[in-house]
N, C-alpha and C. Protein backbone atom coordinates (compact mmCIF):
# COMPACT_ATOMS: atom_id res chain seq x y z
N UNK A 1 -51.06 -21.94 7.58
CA UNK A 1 -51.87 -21.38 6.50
C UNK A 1 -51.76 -22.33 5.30
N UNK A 2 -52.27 -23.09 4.81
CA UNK A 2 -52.78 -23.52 3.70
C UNK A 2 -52.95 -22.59 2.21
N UNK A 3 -51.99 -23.18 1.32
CA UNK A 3 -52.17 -23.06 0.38
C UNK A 3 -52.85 -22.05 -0.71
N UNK A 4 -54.37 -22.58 -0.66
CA UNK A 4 -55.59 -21.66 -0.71
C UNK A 4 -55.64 -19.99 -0.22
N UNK A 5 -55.11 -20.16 0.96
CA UNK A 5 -55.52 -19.43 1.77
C UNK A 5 -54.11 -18.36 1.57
N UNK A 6 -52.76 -18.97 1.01
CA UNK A 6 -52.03 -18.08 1.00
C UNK A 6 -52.60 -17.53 -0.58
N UNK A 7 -52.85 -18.31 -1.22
CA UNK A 7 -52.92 -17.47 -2.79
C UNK A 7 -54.34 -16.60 -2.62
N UNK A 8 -55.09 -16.69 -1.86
CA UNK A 8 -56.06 -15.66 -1.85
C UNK A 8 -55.37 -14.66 -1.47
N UNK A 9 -54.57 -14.43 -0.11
CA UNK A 9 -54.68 -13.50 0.88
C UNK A 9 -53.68 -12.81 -0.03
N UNK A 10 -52.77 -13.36 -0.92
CA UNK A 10 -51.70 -12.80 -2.30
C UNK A 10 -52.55 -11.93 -3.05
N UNK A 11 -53.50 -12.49 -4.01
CA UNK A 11 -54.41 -12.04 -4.56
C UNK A 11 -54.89 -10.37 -4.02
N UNK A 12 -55.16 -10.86 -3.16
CA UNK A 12 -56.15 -9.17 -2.74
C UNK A 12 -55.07 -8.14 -2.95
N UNK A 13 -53.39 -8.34 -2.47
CA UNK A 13 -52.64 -7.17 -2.74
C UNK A 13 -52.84 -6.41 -4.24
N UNK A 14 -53.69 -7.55 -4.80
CA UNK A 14 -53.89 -6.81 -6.57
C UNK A 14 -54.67 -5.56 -6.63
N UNK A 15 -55.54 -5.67 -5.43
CA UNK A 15 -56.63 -4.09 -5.38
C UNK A 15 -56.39 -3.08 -4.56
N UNK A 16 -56.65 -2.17 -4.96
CA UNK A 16 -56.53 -0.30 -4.45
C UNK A 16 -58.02 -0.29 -4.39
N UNK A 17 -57.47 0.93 -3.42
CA UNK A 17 -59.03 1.76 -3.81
C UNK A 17 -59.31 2.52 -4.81
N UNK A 18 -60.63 2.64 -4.66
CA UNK A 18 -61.27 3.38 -6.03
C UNK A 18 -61.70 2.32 -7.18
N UNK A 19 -61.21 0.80 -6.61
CA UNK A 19 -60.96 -0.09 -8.24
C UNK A 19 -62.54 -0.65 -7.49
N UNK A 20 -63.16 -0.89 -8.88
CA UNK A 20 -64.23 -2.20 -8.68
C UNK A 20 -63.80 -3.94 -9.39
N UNK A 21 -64.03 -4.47 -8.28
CA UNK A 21 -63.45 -5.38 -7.89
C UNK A 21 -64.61 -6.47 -8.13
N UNK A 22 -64.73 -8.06 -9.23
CA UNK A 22 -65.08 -9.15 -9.14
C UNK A 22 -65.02 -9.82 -8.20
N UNK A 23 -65.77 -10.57 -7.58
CA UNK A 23 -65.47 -11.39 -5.97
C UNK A 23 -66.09 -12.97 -6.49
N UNK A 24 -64.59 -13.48 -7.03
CA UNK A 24 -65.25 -14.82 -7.29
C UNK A 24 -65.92 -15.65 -6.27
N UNK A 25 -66.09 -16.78 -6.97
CA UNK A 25 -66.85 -17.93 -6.23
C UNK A 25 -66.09 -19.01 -5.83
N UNK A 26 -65.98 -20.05 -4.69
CA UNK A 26 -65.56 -21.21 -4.37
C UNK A 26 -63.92 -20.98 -3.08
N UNK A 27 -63.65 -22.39 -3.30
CA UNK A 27 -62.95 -22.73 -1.89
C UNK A 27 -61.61 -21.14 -2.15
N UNK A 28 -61.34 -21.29 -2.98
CA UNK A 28 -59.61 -20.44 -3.01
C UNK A 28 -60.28 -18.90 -2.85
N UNK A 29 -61.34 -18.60 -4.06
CA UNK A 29 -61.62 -17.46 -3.81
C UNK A 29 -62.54 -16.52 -2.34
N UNK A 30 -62.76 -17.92 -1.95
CA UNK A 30 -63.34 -17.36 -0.46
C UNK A 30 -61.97 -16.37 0.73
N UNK A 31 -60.41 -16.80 0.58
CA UNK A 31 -60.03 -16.56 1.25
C UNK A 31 -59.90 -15.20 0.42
N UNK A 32 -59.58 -14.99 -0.72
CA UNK A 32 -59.20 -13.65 -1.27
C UNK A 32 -60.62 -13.11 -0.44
N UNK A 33 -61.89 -12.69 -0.73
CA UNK A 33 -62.59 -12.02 0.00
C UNK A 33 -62.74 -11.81 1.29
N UNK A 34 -62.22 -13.01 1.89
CA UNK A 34 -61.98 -12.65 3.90
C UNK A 34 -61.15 -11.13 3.84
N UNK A 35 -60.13 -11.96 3.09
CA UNK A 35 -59.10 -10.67 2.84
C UNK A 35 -59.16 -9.43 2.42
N UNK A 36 -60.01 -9.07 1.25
CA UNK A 36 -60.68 -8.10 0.73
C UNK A 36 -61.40 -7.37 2.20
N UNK A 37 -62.38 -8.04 2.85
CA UNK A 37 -63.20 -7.44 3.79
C UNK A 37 -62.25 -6.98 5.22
N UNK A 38 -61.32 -7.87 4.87
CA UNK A 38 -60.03 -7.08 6.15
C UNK A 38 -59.49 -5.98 6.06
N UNK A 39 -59.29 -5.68 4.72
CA UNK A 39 -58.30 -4.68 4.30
C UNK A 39 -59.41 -4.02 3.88
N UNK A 40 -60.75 -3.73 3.89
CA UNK A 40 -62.06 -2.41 4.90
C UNK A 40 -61.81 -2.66 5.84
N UNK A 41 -62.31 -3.41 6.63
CA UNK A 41 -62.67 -2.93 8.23
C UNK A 41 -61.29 -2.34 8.80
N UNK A 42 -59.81 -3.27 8.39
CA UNK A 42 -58.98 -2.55 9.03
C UNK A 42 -57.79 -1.61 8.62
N UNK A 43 -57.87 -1.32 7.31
CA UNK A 43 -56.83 -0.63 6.49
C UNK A 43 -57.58 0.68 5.89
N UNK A 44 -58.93 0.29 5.75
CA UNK A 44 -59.61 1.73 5.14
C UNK A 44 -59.75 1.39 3.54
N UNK A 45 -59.71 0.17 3.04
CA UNK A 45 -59.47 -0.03 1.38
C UNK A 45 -61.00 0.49 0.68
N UNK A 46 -61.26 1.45 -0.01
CA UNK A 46 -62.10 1.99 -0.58
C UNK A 46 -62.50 0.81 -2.02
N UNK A 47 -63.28 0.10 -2.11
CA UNK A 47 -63.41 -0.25 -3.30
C UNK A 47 -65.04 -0.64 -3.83
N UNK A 48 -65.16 -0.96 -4.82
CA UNK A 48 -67.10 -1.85 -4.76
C UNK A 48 -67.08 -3.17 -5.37
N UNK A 49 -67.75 -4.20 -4.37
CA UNK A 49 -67.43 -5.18 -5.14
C UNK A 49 -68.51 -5.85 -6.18
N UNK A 50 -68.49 -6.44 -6.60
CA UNK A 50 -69.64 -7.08 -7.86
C UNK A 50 -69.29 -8.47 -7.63
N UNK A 51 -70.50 -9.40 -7.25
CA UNK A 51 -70.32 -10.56 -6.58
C UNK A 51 -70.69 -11.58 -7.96
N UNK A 52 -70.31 -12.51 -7.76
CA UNK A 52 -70.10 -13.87 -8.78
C UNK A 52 -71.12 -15.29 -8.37
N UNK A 53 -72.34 -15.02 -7.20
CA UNK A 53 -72.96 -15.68 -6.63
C UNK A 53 -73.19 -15.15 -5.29
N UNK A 54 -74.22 -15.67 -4.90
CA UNK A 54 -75.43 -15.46 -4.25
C UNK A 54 -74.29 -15.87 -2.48
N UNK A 55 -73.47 -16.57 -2.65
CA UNK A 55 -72.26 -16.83 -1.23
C UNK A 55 -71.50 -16.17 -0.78
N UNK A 56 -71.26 -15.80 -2.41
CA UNK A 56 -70.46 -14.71 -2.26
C UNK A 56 -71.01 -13.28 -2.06
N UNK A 57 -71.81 -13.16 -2.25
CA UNK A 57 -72.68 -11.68 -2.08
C UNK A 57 -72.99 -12.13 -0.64
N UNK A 58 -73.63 -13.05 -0.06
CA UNK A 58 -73.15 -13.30 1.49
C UNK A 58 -72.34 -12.80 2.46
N UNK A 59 -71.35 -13.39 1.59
CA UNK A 59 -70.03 -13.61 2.78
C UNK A 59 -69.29 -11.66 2.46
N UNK A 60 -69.81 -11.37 1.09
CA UNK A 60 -69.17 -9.77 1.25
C UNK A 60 -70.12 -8.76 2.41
N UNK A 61 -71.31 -9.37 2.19
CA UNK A 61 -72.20 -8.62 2.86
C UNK A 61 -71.82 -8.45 4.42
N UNK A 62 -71.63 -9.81 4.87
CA UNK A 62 -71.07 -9.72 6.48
C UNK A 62 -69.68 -9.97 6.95
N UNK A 63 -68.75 -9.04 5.76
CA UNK A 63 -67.67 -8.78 5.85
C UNK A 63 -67.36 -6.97 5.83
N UNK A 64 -68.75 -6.43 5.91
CA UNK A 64 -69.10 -5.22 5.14
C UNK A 64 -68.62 -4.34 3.41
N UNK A 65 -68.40 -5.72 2.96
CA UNK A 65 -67.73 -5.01 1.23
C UNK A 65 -68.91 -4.40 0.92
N UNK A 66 -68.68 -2.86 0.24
CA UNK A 66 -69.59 -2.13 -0.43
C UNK A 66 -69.69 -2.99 -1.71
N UNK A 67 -70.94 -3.23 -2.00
CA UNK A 67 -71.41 -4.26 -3.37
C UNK A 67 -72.51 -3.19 -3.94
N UNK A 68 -72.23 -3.55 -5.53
CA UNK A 68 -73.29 -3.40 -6.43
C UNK A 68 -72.89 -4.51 -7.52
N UNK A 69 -74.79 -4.29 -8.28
CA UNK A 69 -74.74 -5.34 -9.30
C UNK A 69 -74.20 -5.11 -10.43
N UNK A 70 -73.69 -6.20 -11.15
CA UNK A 70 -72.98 -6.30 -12.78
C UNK A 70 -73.67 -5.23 -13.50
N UNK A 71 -74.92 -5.05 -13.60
CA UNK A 71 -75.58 -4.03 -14.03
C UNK A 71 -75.82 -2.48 -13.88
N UNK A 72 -74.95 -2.29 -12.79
CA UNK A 72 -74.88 -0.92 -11.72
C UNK A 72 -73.53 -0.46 -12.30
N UNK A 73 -72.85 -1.24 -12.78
CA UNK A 73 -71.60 -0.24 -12.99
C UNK A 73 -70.97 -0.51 -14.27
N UNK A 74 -70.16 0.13 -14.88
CA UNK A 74 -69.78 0.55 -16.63
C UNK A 74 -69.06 -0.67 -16.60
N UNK A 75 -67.85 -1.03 -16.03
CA UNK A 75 -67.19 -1.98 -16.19
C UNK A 75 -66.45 -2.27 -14.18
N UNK A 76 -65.53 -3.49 -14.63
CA UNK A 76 -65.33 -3.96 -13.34
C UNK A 76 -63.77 -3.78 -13.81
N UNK A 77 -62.84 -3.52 -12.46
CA UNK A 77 -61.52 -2.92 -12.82
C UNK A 77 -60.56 -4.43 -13.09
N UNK A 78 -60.97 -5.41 -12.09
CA UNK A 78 -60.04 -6.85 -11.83
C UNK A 78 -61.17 -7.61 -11.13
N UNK A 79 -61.24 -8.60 -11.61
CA UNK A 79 -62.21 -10.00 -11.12
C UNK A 79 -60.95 -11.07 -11.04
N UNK A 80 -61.49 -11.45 -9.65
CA UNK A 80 -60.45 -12.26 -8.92
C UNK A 80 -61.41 -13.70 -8.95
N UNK A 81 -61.14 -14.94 -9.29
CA UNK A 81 -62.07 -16.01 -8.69
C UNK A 81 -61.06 -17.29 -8.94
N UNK A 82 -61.40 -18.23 -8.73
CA UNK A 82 -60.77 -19.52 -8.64
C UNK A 82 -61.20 -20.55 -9.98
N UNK A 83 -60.51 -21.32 -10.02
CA UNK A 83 -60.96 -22.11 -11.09
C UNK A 83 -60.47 -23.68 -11.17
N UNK A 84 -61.18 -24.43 -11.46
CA UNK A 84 -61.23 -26.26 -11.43
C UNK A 84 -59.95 -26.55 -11.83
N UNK A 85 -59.78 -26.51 -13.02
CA UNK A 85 -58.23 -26.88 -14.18
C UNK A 85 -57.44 -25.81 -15.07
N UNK A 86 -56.37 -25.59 -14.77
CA UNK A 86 -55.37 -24.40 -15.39
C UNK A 86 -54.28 -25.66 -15.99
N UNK A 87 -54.93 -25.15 -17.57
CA UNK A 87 -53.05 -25.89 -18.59
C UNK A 87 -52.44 -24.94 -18.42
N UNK A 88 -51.41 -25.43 -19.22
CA UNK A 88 -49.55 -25.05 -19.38
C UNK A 88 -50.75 -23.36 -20.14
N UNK A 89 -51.16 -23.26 -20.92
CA UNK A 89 -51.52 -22.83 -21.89
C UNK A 89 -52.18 -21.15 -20.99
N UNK A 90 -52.68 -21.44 -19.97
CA UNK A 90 -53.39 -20.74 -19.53
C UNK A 90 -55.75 -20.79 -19.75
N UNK A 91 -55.71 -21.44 -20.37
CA UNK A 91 -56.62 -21.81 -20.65
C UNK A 91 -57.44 -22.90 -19.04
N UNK A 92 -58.97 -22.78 -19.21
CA UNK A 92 -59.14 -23.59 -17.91
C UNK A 92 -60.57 -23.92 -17.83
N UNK A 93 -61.01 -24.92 -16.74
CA UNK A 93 -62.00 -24.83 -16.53
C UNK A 93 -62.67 -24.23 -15.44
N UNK A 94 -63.74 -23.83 -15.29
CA UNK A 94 -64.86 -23.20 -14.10
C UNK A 94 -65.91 -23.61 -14.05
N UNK A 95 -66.53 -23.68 -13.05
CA UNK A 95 -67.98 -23.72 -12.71
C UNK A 95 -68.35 -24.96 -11.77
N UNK A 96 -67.52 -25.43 -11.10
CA UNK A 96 -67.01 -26.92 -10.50
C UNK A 96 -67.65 -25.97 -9.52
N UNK A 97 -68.23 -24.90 -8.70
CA UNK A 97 -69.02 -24.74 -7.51
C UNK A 97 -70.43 -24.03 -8.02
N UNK A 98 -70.77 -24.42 -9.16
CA UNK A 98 -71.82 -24.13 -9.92
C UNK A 98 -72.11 -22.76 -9.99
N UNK A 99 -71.40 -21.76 -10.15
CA UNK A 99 -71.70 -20.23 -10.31
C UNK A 99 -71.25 -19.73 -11.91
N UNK A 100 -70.84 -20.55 -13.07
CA UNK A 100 -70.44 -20.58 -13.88
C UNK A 100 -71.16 -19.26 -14.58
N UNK A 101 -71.90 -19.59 -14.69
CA UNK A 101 -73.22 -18.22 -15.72
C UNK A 101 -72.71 -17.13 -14.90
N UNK A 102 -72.84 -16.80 -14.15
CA UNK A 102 -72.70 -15.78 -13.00
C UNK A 102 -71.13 -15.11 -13.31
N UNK A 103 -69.92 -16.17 -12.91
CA UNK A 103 -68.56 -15.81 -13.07
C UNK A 103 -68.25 -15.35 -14.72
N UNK A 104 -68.71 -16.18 -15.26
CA UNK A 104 -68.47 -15.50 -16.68
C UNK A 104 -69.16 -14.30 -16.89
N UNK A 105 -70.48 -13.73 -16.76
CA UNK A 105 -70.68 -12.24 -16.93
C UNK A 105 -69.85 -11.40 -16.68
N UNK A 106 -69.41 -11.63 -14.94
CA UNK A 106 -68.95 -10.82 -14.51
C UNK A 106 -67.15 -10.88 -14.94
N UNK A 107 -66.67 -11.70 -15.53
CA UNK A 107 -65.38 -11.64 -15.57
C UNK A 107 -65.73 -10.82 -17.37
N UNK A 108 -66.80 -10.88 -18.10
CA UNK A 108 -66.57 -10.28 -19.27
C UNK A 108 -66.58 -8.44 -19.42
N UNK A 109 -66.96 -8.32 -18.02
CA UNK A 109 -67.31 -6.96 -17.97
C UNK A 109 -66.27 -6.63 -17.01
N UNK A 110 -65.05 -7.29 -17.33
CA UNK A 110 -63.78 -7.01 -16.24
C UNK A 110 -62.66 -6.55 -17.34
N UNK A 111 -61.90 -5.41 -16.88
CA UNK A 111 -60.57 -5.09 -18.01
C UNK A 111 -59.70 -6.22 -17.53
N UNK A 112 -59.41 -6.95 -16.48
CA UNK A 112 -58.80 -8.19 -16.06
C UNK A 112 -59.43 -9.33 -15.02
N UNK A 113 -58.25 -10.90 -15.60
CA UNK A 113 -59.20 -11.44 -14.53
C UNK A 113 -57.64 -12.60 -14.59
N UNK A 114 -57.94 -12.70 -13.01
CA UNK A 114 -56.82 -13.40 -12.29
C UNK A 114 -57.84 -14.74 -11.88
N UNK A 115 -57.26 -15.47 -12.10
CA UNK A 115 -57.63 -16.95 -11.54
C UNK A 115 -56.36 -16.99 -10.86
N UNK A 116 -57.02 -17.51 -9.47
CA UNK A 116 -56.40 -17.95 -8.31
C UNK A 116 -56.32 -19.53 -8.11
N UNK A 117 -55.07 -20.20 -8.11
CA UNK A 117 -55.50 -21.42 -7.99
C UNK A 117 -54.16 -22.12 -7.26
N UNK A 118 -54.13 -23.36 -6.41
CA UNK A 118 -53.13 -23.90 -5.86
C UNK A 118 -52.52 -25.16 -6.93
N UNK A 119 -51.70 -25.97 -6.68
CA UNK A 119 -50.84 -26.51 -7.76
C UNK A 119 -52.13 -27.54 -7.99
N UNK A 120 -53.14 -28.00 -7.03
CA UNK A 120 -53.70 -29.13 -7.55
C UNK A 120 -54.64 -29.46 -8.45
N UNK A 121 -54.69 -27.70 -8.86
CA UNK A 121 -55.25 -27.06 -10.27
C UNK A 121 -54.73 -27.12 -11.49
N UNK A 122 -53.45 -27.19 -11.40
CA UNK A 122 -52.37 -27.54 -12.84
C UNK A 122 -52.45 -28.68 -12.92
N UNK A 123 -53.17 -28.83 -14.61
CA UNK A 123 -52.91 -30.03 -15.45
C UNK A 123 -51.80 -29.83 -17.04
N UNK A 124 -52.11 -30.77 -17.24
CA UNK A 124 -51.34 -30.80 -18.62
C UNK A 124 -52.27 -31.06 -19.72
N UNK A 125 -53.31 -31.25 -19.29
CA UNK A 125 -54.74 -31.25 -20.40
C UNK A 125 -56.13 -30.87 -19.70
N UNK A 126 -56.62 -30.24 -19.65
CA UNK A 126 -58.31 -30.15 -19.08
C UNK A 126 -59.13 -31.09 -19.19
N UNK A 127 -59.76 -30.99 -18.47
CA UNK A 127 -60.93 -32.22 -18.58
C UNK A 127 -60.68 -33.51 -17.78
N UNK A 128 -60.11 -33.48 -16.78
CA UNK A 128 -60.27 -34.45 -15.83
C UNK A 128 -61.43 -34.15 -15.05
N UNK A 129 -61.24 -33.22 -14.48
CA UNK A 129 -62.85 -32.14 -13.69
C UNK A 129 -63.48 -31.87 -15.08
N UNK A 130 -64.70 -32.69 -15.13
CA UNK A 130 -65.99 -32.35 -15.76
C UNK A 130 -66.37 -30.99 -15.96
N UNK A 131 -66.93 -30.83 -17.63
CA UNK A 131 -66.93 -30.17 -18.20
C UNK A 131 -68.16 -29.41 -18.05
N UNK A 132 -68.25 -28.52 -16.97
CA UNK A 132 -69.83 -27.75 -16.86
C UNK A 132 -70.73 -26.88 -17.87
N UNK A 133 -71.92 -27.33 -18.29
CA UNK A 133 -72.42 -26.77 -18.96
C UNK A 133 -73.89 -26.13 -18.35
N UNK A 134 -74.01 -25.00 -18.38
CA UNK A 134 -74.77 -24.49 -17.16
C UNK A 134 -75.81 -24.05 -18.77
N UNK A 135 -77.74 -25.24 -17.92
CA UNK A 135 -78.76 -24.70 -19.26
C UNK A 135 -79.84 -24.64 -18.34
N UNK A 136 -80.69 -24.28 -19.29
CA UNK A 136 -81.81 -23.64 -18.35
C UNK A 136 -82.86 -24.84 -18.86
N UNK A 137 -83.78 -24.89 -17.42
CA UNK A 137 -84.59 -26.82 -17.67
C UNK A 137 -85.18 -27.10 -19.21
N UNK A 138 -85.74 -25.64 -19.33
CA UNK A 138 -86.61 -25.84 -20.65
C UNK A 138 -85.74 -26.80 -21.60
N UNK A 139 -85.84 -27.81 -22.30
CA UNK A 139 -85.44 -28.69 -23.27
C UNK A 139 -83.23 -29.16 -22.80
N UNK A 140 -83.90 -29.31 -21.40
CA UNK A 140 -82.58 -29.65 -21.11
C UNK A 140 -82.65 -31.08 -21.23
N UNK A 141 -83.32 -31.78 -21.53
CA UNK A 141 -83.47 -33.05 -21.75
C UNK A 141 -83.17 -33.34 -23.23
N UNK A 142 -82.94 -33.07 -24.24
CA UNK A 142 -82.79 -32.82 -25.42
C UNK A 142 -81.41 -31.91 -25.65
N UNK A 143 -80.71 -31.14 -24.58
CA UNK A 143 -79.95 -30.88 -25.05
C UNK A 143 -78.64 -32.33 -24.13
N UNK A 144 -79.09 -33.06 -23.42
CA UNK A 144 -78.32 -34.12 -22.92
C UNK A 144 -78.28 -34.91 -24.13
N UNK A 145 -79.36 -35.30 -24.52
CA UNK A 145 -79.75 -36.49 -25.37
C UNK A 145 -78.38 -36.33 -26.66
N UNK A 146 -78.22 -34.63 -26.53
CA UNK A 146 -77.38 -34.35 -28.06
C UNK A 146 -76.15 -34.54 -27.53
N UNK A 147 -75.93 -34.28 -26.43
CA UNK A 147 -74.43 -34.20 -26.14
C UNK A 147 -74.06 -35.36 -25.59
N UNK A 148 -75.22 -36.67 -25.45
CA UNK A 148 -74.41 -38.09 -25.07
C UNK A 148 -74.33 -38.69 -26.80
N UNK A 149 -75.21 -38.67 -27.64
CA UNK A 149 -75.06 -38.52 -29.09
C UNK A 149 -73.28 -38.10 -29.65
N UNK A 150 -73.13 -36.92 -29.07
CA UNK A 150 -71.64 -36.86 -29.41
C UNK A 150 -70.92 -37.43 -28.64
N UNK A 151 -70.84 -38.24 -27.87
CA UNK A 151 -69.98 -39.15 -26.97
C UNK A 151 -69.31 -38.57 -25.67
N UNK A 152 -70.06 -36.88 -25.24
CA UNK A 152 -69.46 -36.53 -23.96
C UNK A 152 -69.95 -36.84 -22.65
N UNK A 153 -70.55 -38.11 -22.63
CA UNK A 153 -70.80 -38.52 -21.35
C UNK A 153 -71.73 -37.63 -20.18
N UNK A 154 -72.72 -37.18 -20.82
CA UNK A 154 -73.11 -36.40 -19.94
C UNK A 154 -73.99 -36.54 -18.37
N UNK A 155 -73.81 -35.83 -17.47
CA UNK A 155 -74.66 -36.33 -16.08
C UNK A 155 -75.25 -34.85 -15.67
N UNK A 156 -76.10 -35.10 -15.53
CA UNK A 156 -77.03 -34.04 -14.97
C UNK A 156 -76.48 -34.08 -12.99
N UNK A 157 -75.58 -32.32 -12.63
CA UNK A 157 -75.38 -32.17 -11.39
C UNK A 157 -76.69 -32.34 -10.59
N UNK A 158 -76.36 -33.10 -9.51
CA UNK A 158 -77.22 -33.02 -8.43
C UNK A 158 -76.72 -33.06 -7.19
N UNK A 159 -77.48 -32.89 -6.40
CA UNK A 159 -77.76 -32.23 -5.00
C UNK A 159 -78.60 -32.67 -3.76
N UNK A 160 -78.29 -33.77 -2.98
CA UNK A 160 -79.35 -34.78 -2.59
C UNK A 160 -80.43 -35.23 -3.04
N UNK A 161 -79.65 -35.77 -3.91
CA UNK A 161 -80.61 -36.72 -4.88
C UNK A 161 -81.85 -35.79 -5.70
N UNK A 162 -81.40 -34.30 -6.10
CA UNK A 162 -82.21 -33.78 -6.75
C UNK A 162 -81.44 -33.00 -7.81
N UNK A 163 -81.85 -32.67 -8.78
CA UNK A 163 -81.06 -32.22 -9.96
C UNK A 163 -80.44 -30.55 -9.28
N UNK A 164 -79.38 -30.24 -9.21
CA UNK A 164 -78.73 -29.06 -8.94
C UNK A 164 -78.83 -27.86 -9.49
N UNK A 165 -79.77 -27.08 -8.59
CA UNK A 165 -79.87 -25.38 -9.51
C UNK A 165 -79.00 -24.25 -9.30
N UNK A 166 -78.69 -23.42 -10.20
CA UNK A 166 -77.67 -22.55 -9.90
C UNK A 166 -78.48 -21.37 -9.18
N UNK A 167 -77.83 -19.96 -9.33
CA UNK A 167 -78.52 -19.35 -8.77
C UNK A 167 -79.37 -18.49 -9.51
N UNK A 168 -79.16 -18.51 -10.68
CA UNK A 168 -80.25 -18.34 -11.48
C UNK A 168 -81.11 -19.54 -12.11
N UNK A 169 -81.04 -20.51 -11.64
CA UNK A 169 -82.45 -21.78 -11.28
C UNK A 169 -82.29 -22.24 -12.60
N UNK A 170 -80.74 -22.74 -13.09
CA UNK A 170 -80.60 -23.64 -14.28
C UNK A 170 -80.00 -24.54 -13.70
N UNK A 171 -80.11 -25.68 -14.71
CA UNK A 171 -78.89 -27.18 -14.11
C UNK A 171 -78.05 -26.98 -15.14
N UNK A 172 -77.17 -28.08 -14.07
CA UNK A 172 -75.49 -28.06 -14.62
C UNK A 172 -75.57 -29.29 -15.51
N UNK A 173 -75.35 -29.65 -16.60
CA UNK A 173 -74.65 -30.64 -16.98
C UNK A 173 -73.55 -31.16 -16.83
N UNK A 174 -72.83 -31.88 -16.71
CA UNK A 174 -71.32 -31.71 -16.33
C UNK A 174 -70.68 -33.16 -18.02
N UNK A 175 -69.83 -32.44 -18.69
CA UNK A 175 -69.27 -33.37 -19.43
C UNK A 175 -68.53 -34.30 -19.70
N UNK A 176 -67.91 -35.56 -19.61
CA UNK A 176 -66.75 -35.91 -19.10
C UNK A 176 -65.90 -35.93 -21.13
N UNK A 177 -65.03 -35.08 -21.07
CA UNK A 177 -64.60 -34.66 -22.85
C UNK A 177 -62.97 -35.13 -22.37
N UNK A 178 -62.33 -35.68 -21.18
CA UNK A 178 -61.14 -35.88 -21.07
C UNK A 178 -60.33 -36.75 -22.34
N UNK A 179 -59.49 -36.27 -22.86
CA UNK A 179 -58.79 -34.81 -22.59
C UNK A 179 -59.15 -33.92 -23.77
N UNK A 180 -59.09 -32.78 -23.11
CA UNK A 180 -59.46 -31.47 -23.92
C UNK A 180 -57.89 -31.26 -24.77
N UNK A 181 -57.47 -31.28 -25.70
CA UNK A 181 -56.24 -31.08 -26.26
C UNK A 181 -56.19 -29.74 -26.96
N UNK A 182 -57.26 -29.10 -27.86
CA UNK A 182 -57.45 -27.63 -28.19
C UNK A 182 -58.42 -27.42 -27.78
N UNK A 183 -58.13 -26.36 -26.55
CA UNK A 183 -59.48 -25.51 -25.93
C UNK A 183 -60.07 -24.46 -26.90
């Protein structure tokens, strides 16, 4: 078992039933949801989940997790997801599997939120992994223009050779600001 796969399958012991539950996005948080959907099919775990992307609403779907949307329910009890760079500080980055817009709603409408991550996530400054800035096309060309103006190096994410949409059909900018010293 790998790493990943142990801090997910850790993770899920965080939920009961009755709790509504965040289902992050990307490599670490995929195993917490295998896990999540195990502990239904074979433990009986009562919970609802609220998905963080369109993969993840996938992979809950044919795991059978009961899901509703960010908008369906008052608040979310614990949002579990993964994340790019964790300082000493606790502070970090996200959106390195482009669900950024998405994970942040849903982690603001959470009374908690656990980032799951293996050691190769601990830095001592942020910003080695590029700094995602998730905009919508309209005058995204103008908002690059401003942010290579301030010297953060900016690159428009892409995706075989085509500019990268999230799942609400914005691009990523990605920043290179290394090192981030006050987040």
């Amino acid at each position: 078992m790998n790493m990943k796969e142990l801090v997910g399958k850790k993770a899920a012991e965080y939920v009961e039933s009755g709790m509504t539950v965040g289902l992050g996005t990307g490599s670490t948080a995929y195993y917490f949801v295998e896990e999540i959907g195990r502990r239904v099919k074979e433990e009986g775990l009562e919970i609802v989940g609220v998905t963080t992307s369109l993969a993840t609403k996938k992979q809950a779907e044919a795991l059978g997790i009961p899901l509703k949307s960010v908008d369906e329910v008052d608040y979310i009890d614990v949002t579990i997801d993964g994340a790019d760079e964790i300082a000493p500080d606790f502070s970090g980055i996200k959106g390195g599997g482009g669900a950024l817009l998405f994970e942040k709603i849903v982690a603001e409408q959470s009374k908690s939120v656990i980032w799951i991550v293996d050691e190769s996530k601990m830095v001592d400054y942020l910003g080695r992994f590029p700094l995602p800035v998730e905009v919508v096309p309209y005058g995204s060309e103008q908002l690059f223009k401003r942010f290579e103006a301030l010297g953060y190096k900016p690159t428009f994410r892409e995706r075989d050779g085509e500019r990268y949409l999230t799942d609400s059909k914005n691009y990523i900018i990605d920043l290179d600001v290394y090192p981030i010293k006050d987040p």
